[in-house]
C-alpha atoms as a PDB file:
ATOM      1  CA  UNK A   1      35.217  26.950 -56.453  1.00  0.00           C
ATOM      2  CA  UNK A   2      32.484  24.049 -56.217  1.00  0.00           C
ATOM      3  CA  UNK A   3      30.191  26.221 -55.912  1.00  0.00           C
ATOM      4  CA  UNK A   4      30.885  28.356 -58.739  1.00  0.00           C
ATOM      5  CA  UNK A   5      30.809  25.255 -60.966  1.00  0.00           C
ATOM      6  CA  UNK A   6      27.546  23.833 -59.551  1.00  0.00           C
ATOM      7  CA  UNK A   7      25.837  27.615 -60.607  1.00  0.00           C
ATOM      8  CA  UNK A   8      27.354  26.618 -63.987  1.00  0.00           C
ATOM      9  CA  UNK A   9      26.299  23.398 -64.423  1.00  0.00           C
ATOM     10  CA  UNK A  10      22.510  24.588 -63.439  1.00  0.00           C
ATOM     11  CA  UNK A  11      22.180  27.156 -65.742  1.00  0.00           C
ATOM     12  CA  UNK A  12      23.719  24.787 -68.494  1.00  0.00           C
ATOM     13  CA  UNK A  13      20.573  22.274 -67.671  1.00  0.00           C
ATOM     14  CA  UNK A  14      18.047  24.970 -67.037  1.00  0.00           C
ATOM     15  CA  UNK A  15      19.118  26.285 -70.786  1.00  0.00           C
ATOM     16  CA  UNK A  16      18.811  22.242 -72.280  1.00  0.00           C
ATOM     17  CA  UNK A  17      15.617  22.208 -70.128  1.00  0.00           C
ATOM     18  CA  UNK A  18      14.140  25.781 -71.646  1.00  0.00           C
ATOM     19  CA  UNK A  19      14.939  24.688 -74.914  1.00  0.00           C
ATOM     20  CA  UNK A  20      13.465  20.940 -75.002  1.00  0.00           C
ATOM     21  CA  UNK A  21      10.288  22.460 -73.642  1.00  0.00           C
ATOM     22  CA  UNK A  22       9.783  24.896 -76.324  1.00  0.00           C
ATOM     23  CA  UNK A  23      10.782  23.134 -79.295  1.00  0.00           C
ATOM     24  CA  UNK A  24       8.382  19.972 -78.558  1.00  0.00           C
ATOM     25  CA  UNK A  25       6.100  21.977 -76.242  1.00  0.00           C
ATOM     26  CA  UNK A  26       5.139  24.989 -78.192  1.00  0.00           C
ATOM     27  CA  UNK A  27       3.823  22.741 -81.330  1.00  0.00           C
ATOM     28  CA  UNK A  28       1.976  20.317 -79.545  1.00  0.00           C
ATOM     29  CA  UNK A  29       0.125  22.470 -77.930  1.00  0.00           C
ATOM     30  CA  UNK A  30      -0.718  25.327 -80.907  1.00  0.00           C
ATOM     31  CA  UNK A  31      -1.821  22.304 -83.025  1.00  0.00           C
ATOM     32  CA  UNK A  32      -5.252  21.248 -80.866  1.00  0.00           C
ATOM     33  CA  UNK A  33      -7.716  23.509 -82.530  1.00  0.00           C
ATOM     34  CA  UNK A  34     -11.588  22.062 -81.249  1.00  0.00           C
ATOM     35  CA  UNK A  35     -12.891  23.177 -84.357  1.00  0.00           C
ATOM     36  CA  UNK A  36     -10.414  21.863 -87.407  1.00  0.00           C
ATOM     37  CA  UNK A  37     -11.326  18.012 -86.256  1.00  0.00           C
ATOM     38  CA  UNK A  38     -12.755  16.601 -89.295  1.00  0.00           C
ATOM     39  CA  UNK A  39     -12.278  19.247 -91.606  1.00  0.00           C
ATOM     40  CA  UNK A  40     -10.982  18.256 -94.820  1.00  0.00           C
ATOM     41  CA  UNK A  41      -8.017  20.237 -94.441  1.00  0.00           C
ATOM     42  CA  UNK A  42      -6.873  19.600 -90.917  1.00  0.00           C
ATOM     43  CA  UNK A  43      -3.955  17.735 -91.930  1.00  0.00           C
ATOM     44  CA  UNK A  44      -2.583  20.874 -93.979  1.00  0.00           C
ATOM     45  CA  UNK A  45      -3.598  23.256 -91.322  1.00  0.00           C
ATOM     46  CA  UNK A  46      -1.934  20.974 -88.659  1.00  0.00           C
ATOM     47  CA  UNK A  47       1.376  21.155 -90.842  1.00  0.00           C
ATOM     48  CA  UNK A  48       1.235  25.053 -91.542  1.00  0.00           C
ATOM     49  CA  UNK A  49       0.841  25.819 -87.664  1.00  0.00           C
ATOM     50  CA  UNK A  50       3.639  23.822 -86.670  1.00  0.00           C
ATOM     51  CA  UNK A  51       6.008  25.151 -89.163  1.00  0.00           C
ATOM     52  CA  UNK A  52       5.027  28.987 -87.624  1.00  0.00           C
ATOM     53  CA  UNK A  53       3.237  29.706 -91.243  1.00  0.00           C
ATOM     54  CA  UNK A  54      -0.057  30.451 -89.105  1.00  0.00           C
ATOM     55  CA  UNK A  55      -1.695  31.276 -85.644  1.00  0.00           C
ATOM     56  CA  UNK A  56      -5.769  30.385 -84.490  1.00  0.00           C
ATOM     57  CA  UNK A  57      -7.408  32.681 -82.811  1.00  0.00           C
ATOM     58  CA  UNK A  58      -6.750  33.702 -79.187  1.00  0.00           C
ATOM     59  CA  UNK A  59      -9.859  32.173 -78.270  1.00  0.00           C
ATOM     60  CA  UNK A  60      -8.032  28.248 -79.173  1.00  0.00           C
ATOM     61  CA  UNK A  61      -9.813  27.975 -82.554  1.00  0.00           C
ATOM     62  CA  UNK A  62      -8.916  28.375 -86.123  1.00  0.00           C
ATOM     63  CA  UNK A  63     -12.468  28.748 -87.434  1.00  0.00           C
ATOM     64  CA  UNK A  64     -11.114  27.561 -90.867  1.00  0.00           C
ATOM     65  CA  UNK A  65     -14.150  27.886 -92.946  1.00  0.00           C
ATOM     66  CA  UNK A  66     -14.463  31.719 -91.936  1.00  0.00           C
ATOM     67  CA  UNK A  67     -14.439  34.073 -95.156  1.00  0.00           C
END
């Protein structure tokens, strides 16, 4: 029986574990684009990747004054 509820109780943390990590994780990370520093729109673009509205390249960039 103890055992049975220890397996329980880990997979209830590892869940509450998995899901702080990718609600604070994912953002922080997808908002450090090298090449929107300065910009005069890196506050908007910064606010429009966190809300999932857009990506940056694969390469880490955004290149935001590409036509």
């Amino acid at each position: 029986m103890n055992i049975k509820r220890c397996l329980g109780r880990s997979w209830l943390l590892l869940a509450l574990v998995l899901c702080l990590v990718f609600s604070f994780g994912i953002s922080a990370l997808a908002v450090q684009f090298a090449d929107i520093q300065g910009h005069w729109a890196a506050g908007e673009i910064i606010k429009a990747v966190e809300k999932g509205y857009i990506k940056g390249y694969p390469d880490g960039t955004f290149k935001p004054d590409r036509r």
